[in-house]
Structures are given as C-alpha cells and as structure tokens.
N, C-alpha and C. Protein backbone atom coordinates (compact mmCIF):
# COMPACT_ATOMS: atom_id res chain seq x y z
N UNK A 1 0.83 -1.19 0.00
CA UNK A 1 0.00 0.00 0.00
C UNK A 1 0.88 1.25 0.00
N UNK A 2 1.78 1.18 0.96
CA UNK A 2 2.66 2.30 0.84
C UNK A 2 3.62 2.73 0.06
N UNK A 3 4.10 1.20 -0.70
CA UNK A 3 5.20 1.52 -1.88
C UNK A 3 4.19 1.65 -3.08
N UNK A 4 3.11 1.46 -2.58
CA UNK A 4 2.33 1.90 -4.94
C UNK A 4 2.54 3.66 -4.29
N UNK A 5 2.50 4.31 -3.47
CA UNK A 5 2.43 5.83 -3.20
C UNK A 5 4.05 6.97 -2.94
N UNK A 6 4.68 5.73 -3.50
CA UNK A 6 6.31 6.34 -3.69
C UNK A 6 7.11 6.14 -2.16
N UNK A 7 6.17 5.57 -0.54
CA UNK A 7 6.68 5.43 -0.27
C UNK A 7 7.86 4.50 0.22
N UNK A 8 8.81 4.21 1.19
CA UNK A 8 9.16 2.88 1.02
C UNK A 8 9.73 2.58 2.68
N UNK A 9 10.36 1.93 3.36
CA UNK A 9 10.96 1.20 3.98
C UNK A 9 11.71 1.58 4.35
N UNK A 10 11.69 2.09 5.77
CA UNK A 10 12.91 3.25 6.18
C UNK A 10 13.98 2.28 7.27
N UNK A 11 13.36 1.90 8.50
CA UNK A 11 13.83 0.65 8.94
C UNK A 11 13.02 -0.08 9.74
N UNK A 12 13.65 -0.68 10.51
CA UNK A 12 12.62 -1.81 11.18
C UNK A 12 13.31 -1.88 12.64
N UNK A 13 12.54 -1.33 13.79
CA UNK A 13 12.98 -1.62 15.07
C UNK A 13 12.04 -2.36 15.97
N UNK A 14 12.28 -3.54 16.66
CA UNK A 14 11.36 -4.22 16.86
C UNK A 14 10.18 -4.77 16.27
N UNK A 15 9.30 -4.15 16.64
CA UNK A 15 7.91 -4.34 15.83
C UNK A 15 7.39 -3.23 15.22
N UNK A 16 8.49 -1.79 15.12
CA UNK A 16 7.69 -1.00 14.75
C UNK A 16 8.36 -0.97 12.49
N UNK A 17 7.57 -1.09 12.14
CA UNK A 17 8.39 -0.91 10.74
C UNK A 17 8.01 0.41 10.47
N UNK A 18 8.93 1.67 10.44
CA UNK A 18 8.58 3.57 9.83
C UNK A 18 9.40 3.20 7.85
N UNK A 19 7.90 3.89 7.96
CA UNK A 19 8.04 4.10 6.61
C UNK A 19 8.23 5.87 6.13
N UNK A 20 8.62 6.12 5.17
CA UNK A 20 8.86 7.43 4.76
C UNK A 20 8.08 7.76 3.31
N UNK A 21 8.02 9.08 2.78
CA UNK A 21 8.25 9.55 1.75
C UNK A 21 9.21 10.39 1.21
N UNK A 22 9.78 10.37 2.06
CA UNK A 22 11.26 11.35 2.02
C UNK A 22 11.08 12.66 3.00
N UNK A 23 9.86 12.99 2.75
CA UNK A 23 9.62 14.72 3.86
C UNK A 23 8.87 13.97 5.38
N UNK A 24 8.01 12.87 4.92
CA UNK A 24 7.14 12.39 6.37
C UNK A 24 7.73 10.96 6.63
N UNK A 25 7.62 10.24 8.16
CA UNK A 25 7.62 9.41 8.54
C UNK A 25 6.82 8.78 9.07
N UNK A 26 6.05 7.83 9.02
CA UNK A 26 4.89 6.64 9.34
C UNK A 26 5.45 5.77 10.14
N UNK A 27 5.05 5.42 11.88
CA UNK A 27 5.57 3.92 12.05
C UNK A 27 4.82 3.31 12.17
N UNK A 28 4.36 2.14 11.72
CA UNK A 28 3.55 1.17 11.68
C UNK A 28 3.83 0.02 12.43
N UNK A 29 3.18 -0.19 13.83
CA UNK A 29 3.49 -1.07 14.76
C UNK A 29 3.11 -2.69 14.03
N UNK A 30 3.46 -3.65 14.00
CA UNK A 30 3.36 -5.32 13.17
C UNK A 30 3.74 -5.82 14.00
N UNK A 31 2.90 -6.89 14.66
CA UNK A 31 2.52 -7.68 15.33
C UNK A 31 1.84 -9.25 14.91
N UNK A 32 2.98 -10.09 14.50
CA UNK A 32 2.33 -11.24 14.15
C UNK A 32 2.07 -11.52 12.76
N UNK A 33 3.03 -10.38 11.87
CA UNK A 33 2.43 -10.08 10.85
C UNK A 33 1.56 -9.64 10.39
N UNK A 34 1.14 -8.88 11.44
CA UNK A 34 -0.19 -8.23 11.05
C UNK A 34 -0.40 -6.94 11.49
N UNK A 35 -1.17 -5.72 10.94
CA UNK A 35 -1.15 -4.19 11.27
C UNK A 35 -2.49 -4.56 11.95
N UNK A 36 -3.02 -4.33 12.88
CA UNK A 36 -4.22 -3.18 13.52
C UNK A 36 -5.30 -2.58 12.22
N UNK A 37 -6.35 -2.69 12.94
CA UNK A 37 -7.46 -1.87 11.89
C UNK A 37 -7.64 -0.34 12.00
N UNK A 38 -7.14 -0.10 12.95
CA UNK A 38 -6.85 1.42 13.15
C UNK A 38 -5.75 2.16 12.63
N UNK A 39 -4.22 1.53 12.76
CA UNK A 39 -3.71 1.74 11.53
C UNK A 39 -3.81 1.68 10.62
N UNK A 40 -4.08 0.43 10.01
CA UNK A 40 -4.92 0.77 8.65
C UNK A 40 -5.58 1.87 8.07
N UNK A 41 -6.36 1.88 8.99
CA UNK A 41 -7.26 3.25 8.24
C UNK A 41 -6.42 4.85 8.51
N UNK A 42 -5.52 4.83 9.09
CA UNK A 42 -4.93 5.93 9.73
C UNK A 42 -3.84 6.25 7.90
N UNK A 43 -3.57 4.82 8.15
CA UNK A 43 -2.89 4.52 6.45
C UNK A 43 -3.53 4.96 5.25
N UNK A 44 -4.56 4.26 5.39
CA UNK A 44 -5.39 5.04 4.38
C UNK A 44 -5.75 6.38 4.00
N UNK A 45 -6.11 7.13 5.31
CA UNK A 45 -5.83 8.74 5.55
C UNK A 45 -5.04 9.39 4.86
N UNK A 46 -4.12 8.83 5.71
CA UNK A 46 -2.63 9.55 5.42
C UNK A 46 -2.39 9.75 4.05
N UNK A 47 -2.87 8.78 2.88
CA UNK A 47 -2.44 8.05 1.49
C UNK A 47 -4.29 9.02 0.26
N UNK A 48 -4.50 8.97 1.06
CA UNK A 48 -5.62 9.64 0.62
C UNK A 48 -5.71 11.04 -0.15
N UNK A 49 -6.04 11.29 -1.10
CA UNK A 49 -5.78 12.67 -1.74
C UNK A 49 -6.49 13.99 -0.77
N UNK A 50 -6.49 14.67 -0.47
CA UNK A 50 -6.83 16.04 0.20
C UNK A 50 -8.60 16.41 -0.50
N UNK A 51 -9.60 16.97 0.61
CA UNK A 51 -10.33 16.90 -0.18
C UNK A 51 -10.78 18.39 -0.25
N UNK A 52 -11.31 18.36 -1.86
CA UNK A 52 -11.47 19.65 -2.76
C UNK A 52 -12.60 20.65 -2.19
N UNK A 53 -12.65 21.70 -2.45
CA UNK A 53 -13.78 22.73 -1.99
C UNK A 53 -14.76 22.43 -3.17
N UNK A 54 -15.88 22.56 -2.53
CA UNK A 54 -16.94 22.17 -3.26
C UNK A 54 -17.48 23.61 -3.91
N UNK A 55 -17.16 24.66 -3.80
CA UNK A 55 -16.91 26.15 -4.17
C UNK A 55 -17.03 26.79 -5.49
C-alpha cells in the first residue's frame, strides 16, 4: 500500500516498521504479521488525496 504511493521502507525496530516519503515518517506497529485496523485506516488517511472545496 505504501510503496504503490512512492513510499518505502525506512527501517525496522522491533515491531515498529517507519516508513517514509522522504519529507514524512509513518511507524507502523506489526505484530504477528499483522497491522491493527486502526492503523490501517490511519494509512489510508494519510495516502488519501486532500479533499477539494466544493466552491
């Protein structure tokens, strides 16, 4: 999800894997192989285009 949006793989400490785009940093706690549904959607947010004035 995060590398189709240019970002990628910054490092990995424990369980947290931070991801970047070069200006922001994301850490995404993984647990079991698996993210949280709240991250997720926090992901999704984040990845989400800005929304337009209806104006």
């Amino acid at each position: 999800m995060f590398r189709d949006q240019g970002w990628w793989l910054l490092r990995i400490r424990g369980s947290h894997h931070v991801f970047t785009d070069g200006d922001r940093i994301f850490p995404v706690p993984v647990h079991h192989n698996q993210v949280k549904h709240v991250y997720f959607r926090q992901i999704e947010k984040l990845l989400s285009p800005p929304p337009q004035d209806q104006h």
